[in-house]
Structures are given as C-alpha cells and as structure tokens.
N, C-alpha and C. Protein backbone atom coordinates (compact mmCIF):
# COMPACT_ATOMS: atom_id res chain seq x y z
N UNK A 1 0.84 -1.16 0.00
CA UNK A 1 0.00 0.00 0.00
C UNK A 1 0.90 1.25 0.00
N UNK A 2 0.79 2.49 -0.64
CA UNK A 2 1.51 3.61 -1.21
C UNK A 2 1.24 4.13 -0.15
N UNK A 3 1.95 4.74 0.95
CA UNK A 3 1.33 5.63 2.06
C UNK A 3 1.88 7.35 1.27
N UNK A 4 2.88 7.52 1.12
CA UNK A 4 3.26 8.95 0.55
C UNK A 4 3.99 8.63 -0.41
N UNK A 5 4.06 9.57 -1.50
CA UNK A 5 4.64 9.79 -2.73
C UNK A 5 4.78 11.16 -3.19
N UNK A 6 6.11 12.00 -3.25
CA UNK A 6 6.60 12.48 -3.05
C UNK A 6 7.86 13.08 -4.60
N UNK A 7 8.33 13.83 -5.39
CA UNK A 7 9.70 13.81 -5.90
C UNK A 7 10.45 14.14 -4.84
N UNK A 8 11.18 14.06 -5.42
CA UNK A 8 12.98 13.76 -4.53
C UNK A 8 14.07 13.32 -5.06
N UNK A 9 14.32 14.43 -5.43
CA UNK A 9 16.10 13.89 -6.19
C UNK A 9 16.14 14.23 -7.53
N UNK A 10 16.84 13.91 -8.08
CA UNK A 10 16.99 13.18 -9.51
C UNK A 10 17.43 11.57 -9.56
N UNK A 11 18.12 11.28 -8.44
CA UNK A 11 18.55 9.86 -9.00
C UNK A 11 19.56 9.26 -7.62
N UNK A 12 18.96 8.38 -7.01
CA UNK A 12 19.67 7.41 -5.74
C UNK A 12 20.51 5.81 -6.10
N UNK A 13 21.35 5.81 -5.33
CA UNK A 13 22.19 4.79 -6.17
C UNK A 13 22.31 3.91 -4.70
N UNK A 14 21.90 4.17 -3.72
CA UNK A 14 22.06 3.88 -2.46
C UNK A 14 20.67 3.02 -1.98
N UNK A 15 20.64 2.02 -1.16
CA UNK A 15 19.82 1.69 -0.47
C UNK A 15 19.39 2.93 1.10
N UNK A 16 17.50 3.22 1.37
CA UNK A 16 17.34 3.61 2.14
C UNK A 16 17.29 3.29 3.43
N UNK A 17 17.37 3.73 4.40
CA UNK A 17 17.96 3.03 6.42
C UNK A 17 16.31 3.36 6.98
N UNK A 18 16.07 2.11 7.71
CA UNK A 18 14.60 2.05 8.34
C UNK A 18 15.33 1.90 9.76
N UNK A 19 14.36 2.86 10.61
CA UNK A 19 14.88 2.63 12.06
C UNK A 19 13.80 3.54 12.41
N UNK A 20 13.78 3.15 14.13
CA UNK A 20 13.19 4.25 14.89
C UNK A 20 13.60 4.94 15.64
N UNK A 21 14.14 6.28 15.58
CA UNK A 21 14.97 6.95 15.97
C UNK A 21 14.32 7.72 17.19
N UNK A 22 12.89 7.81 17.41
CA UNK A 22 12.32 8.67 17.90
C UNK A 22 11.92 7.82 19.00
N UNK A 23 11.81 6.57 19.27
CA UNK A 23 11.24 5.49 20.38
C UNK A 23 9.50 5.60 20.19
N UNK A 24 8.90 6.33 19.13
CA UNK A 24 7.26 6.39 18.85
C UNK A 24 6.84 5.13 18.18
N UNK A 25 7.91 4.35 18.04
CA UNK A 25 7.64 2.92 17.37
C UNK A 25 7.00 2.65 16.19
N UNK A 26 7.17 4.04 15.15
CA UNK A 26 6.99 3.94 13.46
C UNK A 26 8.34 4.57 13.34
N UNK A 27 9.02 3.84 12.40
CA UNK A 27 10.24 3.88 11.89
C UNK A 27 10.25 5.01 11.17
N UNK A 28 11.29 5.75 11.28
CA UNK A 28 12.07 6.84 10.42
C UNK A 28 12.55 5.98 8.99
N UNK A 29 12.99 6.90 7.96
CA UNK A 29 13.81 6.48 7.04
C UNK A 29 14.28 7.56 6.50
N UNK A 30 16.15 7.19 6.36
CA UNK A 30 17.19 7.84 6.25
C UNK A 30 17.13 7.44 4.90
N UNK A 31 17.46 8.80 3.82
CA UNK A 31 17.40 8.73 2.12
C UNK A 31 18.40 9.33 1.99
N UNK A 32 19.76 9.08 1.11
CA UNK A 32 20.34 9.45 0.22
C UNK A 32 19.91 9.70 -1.49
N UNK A 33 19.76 11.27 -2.07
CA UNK A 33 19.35 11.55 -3.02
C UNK A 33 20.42 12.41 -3.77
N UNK A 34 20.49 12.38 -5.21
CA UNK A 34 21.87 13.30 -6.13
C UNK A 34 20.60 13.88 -6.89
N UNK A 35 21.20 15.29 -7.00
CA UNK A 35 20.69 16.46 -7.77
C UNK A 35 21.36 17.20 -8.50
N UNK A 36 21.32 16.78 -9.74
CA UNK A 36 21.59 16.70 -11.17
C UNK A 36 21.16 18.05 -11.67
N UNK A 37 22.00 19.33 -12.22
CA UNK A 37 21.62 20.06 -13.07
C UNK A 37 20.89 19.46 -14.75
N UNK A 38 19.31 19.60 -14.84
CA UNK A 38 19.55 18.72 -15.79
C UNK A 38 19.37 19.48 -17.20
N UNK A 39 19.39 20.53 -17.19
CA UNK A 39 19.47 21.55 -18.39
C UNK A 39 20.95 21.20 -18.77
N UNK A 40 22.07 21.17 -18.11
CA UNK A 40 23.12 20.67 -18.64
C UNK A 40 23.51 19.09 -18.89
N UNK A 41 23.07 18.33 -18.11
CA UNK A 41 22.90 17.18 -18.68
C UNK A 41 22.36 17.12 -19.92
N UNK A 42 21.12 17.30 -19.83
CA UNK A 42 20.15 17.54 -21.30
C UNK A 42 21.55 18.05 -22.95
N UNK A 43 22.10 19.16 -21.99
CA UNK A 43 23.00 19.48 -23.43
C UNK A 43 24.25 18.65 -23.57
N UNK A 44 24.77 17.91 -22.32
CA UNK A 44 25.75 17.02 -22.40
C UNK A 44 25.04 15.63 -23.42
N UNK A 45 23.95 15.53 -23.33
CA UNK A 45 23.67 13.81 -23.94
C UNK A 45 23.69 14.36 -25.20
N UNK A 46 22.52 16.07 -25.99
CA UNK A 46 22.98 15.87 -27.18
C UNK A 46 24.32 15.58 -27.93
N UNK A 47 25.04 16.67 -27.31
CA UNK A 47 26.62 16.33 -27.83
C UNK A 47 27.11 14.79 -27.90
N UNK A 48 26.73 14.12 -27.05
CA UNK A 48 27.37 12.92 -26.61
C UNK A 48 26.65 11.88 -27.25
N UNK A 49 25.67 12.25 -27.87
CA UNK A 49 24.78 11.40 -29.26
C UNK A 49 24.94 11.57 -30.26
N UNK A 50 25.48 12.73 -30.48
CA UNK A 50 26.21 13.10 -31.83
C UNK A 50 27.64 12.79 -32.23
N UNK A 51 27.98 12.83 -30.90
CA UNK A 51 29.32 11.94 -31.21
C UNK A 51 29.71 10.45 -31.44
N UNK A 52 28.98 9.93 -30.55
CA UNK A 52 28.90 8.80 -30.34
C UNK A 52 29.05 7.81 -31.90
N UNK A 53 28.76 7.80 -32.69
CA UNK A 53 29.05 7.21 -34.22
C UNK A 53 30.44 7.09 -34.33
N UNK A 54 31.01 8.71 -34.20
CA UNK A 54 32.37 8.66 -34.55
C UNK A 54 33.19 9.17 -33.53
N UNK A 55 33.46 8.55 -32.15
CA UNK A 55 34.16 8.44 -31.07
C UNK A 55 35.52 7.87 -31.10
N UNK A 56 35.51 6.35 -31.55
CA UNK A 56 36.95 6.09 -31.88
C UNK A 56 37.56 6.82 -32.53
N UNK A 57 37.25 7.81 -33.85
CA UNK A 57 37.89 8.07 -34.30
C UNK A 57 38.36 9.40 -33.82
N UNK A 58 37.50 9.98 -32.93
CA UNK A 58 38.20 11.54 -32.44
C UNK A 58 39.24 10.79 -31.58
N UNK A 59 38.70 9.71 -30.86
CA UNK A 59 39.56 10.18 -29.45
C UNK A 59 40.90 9.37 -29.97
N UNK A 60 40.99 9.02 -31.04
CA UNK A 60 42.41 8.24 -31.69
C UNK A 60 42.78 9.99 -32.43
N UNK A 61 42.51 10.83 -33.03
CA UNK A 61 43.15 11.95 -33.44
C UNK A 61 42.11 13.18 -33.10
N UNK A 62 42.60 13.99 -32.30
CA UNK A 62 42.32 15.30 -32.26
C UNK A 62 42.16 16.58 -32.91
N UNK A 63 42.64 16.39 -33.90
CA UNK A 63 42.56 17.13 -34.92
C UNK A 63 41.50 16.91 -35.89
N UNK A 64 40.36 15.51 -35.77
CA UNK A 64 39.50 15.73 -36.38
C UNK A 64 38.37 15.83 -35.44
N UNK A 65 38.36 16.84 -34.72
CA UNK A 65 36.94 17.25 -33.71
C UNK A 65 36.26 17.79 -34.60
N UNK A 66 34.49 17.17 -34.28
CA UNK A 66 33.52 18.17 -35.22
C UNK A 66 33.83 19.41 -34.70
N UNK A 67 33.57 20.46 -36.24
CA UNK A 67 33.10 22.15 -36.15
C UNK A 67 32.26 21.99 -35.15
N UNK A 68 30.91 21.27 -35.36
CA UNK A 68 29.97 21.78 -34.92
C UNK A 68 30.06 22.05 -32.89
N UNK A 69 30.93 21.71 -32.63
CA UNK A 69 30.86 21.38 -31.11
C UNK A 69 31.47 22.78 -30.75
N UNK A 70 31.03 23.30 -29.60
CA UNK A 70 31.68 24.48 -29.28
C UNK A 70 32.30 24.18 -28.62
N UNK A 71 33.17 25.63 -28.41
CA UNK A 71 34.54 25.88 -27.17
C UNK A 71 34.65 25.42 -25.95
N UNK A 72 33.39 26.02 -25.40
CA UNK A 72 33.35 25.51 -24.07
C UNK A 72 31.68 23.98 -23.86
N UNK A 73 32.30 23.41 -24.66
CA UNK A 73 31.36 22.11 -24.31
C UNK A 73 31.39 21.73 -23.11
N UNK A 74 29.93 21.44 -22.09
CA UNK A 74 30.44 20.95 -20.97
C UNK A 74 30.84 19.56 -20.81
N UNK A 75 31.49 19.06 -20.29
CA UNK A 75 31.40 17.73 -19.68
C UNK A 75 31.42 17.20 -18.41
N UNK A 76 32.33 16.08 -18.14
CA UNK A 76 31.83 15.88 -16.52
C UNK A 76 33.26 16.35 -15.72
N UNK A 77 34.10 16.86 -16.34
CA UNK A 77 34.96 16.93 -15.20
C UNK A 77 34.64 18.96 -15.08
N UNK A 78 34.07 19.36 -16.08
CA UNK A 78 34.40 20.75 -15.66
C UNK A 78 33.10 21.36 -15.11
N UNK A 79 33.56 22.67 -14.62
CA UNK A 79 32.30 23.23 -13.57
C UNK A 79 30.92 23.07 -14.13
N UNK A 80 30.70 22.95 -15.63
CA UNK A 80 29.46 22.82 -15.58
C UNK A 80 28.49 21.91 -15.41
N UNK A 81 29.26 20.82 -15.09
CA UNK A 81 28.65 19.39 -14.63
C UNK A 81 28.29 19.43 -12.76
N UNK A 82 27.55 20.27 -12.47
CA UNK A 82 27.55 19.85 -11.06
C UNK A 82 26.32 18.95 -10.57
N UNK A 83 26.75 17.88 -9.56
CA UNK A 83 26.21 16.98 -8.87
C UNK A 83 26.19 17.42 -7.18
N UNK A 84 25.07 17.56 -6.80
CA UNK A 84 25.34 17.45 -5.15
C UNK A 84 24.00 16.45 -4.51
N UNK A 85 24.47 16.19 -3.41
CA UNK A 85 23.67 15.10 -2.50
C UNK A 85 23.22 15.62 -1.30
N UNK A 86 22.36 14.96 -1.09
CA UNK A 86 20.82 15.59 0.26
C UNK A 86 21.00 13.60 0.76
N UNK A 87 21.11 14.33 2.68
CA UNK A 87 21.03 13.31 3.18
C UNK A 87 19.54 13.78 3.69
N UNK A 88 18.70 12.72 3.87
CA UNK A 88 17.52 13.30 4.40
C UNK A 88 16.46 11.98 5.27
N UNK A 89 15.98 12.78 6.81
CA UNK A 89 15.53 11.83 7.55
C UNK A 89 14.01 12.12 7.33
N UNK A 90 13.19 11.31 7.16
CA UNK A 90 11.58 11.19 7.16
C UNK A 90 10.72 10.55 8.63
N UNK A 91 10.29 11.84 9.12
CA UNK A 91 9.58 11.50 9.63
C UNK A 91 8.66 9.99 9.57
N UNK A 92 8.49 8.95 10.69
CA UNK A 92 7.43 7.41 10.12
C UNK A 92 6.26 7.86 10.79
N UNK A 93 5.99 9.16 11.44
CA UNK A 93 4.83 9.40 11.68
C UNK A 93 3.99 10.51 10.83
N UNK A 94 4.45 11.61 10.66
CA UNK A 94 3.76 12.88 10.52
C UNK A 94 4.65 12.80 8.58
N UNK A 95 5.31 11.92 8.51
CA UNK A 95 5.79 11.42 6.92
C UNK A 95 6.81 13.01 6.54
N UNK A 96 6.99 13.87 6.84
CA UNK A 96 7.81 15.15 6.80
C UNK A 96 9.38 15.01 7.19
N UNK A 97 9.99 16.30 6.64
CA UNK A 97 11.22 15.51 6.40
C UNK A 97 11.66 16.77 8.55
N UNK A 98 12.26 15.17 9.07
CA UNK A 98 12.61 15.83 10.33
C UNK A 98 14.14 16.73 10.26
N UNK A 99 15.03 16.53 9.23
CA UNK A 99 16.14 16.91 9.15
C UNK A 99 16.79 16.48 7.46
N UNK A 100 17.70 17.51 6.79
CA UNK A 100 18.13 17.46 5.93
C UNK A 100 19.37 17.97 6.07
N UNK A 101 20.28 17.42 5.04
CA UNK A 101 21.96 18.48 4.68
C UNK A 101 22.07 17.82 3.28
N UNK A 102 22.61 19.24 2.78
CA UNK A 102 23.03 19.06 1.34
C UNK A 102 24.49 19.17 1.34
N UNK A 103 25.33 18.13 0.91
CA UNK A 103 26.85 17.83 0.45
C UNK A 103 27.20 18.48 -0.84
N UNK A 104 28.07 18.77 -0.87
CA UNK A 104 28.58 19.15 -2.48
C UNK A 104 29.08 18.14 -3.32
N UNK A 105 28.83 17.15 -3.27
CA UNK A 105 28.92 15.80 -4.34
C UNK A 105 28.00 15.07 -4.20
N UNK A 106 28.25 14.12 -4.81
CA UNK A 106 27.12 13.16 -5.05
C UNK A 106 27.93 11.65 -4.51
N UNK A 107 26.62 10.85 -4.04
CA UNK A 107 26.90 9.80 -3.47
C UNK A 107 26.43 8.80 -3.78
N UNK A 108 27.34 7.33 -3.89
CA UNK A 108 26.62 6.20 -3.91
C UNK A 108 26.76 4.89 -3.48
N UNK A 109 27.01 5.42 -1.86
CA UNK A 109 27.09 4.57 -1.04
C UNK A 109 25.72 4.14 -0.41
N UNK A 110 25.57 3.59 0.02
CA UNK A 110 24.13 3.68 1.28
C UNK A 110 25.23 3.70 3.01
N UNK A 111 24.38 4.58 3.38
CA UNK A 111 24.97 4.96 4.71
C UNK A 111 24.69 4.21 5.87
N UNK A 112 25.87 3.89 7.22
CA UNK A 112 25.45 2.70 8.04
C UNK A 112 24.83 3.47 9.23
N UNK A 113 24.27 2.95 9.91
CA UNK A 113 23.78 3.15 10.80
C UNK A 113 23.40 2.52 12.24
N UNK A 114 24.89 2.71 12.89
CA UNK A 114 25.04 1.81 14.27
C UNK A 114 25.47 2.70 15.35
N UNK A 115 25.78 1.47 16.44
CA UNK A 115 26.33 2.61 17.78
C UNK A 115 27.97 2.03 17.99
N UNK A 116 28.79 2.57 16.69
CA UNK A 116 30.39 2.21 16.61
C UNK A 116 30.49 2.38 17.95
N UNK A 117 30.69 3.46 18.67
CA UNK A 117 31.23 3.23 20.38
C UNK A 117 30.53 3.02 21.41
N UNK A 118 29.56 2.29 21.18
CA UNK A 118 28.76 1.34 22.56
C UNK A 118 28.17 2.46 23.31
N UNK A 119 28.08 3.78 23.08
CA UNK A 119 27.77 4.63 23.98
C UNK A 119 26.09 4.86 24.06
N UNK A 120 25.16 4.00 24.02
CA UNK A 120 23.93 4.07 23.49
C UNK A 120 23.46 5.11 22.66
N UNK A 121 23.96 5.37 21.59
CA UNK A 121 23.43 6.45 21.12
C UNK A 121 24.24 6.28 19.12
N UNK A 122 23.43 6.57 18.50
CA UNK A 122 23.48 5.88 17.04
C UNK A 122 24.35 6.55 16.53
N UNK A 123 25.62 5.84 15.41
CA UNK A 123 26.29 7.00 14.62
C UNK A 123 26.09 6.50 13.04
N UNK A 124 25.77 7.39 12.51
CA UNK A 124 25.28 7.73 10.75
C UNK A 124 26.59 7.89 10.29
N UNK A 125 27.14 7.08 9.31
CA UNK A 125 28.38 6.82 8.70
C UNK A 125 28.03 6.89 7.24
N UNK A 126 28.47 8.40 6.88
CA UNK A 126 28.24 8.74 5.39
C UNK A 126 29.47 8.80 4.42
N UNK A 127 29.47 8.09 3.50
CA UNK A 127 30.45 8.47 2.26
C UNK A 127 29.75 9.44 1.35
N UNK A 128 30.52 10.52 0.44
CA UNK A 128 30.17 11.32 -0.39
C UNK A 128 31.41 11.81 -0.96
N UNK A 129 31.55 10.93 -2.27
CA UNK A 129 32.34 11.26 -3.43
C UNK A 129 34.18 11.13 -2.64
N UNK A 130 34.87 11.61 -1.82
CA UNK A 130 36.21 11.28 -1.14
C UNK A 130 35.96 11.73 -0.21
N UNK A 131 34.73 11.61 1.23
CA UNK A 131 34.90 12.50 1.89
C UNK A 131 34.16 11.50 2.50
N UNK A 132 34.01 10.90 4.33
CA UNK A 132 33.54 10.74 5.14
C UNK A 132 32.86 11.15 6.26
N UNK A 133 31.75 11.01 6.53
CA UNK A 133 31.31 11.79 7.57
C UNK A 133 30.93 10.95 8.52
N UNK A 134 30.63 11.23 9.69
CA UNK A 134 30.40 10.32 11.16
C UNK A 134 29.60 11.40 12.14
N UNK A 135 28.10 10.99 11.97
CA UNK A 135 27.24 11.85 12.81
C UNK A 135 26.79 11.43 13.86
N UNK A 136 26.45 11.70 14.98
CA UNK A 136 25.77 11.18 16.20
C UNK A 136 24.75 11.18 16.47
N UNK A 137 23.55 10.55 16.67
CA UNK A 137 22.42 10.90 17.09
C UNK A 137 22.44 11.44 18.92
N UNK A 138 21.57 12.55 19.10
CA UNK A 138 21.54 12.71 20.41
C UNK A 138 21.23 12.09 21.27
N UNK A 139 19.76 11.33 21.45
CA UNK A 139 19.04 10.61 22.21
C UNK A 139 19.54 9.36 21.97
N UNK A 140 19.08 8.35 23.06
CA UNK A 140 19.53 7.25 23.17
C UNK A 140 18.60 6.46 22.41
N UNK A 141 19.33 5.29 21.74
CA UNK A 141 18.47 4.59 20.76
C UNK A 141 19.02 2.90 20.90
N UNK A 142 17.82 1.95 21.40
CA UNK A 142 18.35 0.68 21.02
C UNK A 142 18.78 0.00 20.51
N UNK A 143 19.20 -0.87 19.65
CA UNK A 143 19.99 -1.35 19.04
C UNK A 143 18.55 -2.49 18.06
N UNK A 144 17.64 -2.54 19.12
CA UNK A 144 16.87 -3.05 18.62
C UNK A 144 15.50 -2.47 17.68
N UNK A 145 15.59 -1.17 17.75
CA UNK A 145 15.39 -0.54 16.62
C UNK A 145 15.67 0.11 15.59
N UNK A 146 17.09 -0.89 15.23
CA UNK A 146 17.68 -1.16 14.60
C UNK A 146 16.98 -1.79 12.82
N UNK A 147 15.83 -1.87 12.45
CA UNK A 147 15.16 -2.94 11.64
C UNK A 147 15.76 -2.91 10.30
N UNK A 148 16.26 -1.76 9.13
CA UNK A 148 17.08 -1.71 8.35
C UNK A 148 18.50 -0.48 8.37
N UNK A 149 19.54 -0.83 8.84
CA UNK A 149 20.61 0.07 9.02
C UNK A 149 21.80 0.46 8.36
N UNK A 150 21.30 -1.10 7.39
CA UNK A 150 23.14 -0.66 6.22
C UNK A 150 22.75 -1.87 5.03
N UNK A 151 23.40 -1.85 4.12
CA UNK A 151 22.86 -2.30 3.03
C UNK A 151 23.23 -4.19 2.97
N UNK A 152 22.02 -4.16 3.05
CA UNK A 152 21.58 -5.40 2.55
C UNK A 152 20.37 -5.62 4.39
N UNK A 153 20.66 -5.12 5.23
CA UNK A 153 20.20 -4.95 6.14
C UNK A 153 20.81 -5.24 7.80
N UNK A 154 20.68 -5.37 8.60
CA UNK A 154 21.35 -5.72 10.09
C UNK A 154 21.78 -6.64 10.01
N UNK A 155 21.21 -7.78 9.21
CA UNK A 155 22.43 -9.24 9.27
C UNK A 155 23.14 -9.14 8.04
N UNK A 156 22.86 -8.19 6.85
CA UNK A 156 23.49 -8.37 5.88
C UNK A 156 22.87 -9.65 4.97
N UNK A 157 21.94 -10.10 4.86
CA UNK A 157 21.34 -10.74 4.23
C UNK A 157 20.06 -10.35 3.50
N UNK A 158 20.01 -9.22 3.55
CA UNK A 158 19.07 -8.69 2.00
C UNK A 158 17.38 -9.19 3.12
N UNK A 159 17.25 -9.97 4.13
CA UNK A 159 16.05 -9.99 4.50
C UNK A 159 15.30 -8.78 5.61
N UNK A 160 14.50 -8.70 5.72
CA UNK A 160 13.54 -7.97 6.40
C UNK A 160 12.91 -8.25 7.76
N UNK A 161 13.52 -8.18 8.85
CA UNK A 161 13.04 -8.64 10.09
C UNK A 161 12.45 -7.57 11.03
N UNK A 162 11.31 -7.21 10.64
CA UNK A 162 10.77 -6.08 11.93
C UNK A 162 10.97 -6.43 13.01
C-alpha cells in the first residue's frame, strides 16, 4: 500500500535506512538523493549522441573534432557538470522531512547506521564522493530498533526482520 509519494532527487544509487529513531515505534527512514543540473545534462547527452558514431575516431586523433561542437562544451569533469547530495531523515509518523543536509557531491554509497562506540546512542556513517562523515544521534536509541541500518540490512542478508 503507497502511504506517501513524493519527488525527490533526480537519482539514488544507495539503499534507504529504516529505524526508529524517535522510540514512537513507526520507523524513520534515512534517504540518500543526487541532484543533477539537468538543463546541462540535457546538453551534455545531445553532444554525446552526436558523437557517439564517430568516437573512436576523435579520441584516436584530435585534430578531427567536429566544427559543430563548441569551445566551451560541458562535460563531466568541468564546472558545468555539477552533482550534489541531500542526506535526508523522514519523519514514520507525521511522513515530513525531520532533518536534511546538502553535500557538495554526489553519493553512492548507502549509509550505516550503528552505535560504533557502545555509547547508546546511534552513529550515521556517510560516504560522499572522497569524503567521510560520522554523525551522532543525540538521544539514546536501542539497538533493537535497529530494523534496516546498512545495506543489505542488520544481518546483511538482504532480509527484512521487523
């Protein structure tokens, strides 16, 4: 059954984290989402469809680049290709987002979600593009509401154990 539906993003490469963070006993869920300029994408694929026929042969000599391509074509390594990522927690009751941060890259890890130093209290272990992050939750949180926390799930077996 569809409870909310929502856009969000352009495009997730990550599995989402089910837990209850709040002790109200409807699970939160932690989303990793990438947000894609897509007016420049859009002009990166024409170019990159037009080339595409005759690719071996540019990238074997340089000197035969189409006219038609301009100076500053974007692609993916230069500024006009930007990607950034939204970590974002959802409310499992009131379905609203309880907390967000936007990274300046894009990610496609799925993020873990345990208590690395036994101190009862959860830490959110994010990758994004060369960069690590390690967040704390404030309140104290069981281990047993724990129900999906890292990819494939708490045992690592892809199953589903509420």
């Amino acid at each position: 059954m569809l409870i909310k539906k929502r856009p969000f993003g352009t495009f997730s490469l990550s599995s989402p984290l089910v837990t209850d963070l709040n002790g109200d006993k409807l699970d939160e869920v932690i989303i990793s989402t990438n947000y894609v300029d897509q007016a420049m994408m859009a002009e990166l694929e024409k170019y990159t469809n037009m080339l595409r026929p005759h690719m071996s042969e540019f990238l074997k000599d340089r000197t035969k680049r189409p006219s038609f391509l301009p100076q500053k074509m974007p692609t993916y390594q230069t500024p006009y290709f930007t990607m950034t990522n939204t970590l974002v927690i959802f409310d499992g009751k009131t379905h609203k987002i309880r907390w967000s941060h936007r990274f300046p890259r894009y990610s496609s890890s799925t993020p873990l979600l345990q208590d690395l130093d036994h101190n009862g209290k959860l830490d959110l272990i994010y990758i994004y593009l060369d960069h690590m992050v390690r967040l704390q939750f404030q309140r104290q949180t069981p281990s047993t509401s724990l129900h999906w926390n890292q990819f494939r799930g708490p045992l690592g077996d892809g199953i589903y154990r509420p």
